[in-house]
Protein backbone atom coordinates (compact mmCIF):
# COMPACT_ATOMS: atom_id res chain seq x y z
CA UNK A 1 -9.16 -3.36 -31.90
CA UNK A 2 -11.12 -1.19 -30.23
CA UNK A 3 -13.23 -4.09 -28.13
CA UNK A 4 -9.10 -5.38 -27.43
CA UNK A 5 -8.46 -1.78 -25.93
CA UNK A 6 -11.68 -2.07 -23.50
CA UNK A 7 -10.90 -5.45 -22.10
CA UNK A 8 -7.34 -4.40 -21.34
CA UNK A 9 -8.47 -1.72 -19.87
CA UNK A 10 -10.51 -3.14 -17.77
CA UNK A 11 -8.36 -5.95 -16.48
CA UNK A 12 -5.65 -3.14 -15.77
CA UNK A 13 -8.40 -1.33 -13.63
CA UNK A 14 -9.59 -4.07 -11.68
CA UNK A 15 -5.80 -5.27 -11.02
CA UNK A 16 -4.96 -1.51 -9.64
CA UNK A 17 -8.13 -2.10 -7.75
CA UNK A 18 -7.19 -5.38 -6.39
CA UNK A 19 -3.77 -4.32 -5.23
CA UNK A 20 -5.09 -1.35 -3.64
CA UNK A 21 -7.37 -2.98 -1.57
CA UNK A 22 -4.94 -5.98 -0.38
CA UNK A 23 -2.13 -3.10 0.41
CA UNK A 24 -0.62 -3.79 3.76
CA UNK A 25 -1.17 0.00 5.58
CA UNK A 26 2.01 -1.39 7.69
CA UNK A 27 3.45 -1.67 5.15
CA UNK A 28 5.57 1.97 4.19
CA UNK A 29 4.56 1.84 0.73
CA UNK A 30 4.62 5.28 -1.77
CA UNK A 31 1.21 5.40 -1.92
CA UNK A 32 0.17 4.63 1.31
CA UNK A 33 2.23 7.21 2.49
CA UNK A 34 1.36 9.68 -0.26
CA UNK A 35 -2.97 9.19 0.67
CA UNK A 36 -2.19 9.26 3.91
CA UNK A 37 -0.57 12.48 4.47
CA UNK A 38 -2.82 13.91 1.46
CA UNK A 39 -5.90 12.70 4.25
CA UNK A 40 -4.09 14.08 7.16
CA UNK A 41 -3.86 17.45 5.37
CA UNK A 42 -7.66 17.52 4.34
CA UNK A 43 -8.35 16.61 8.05
């Protein structure tokens, strides 16, 4: 079970990984917009 837990963690990781790094920054996506403004602000 707990081996079962691991791997599905791990293939949810790399998916949120994945679709992160294909994200369109045209695109006006939540999160884009949400990192961007949050690195704006730190600027």
């Amino acid at each position: 079970m707990i081996a079962f837990t691991m791997i599905l963690f791990a293939v949810c990781v790399f998916g949120i990984s994945v679709a992160i790094w294909h994200m369109d920054p045209g695109r006006d996506s939540i999160i884009y917009r949400m990192t961007s403004q949050r690195i704006k602000k730190d600027q």
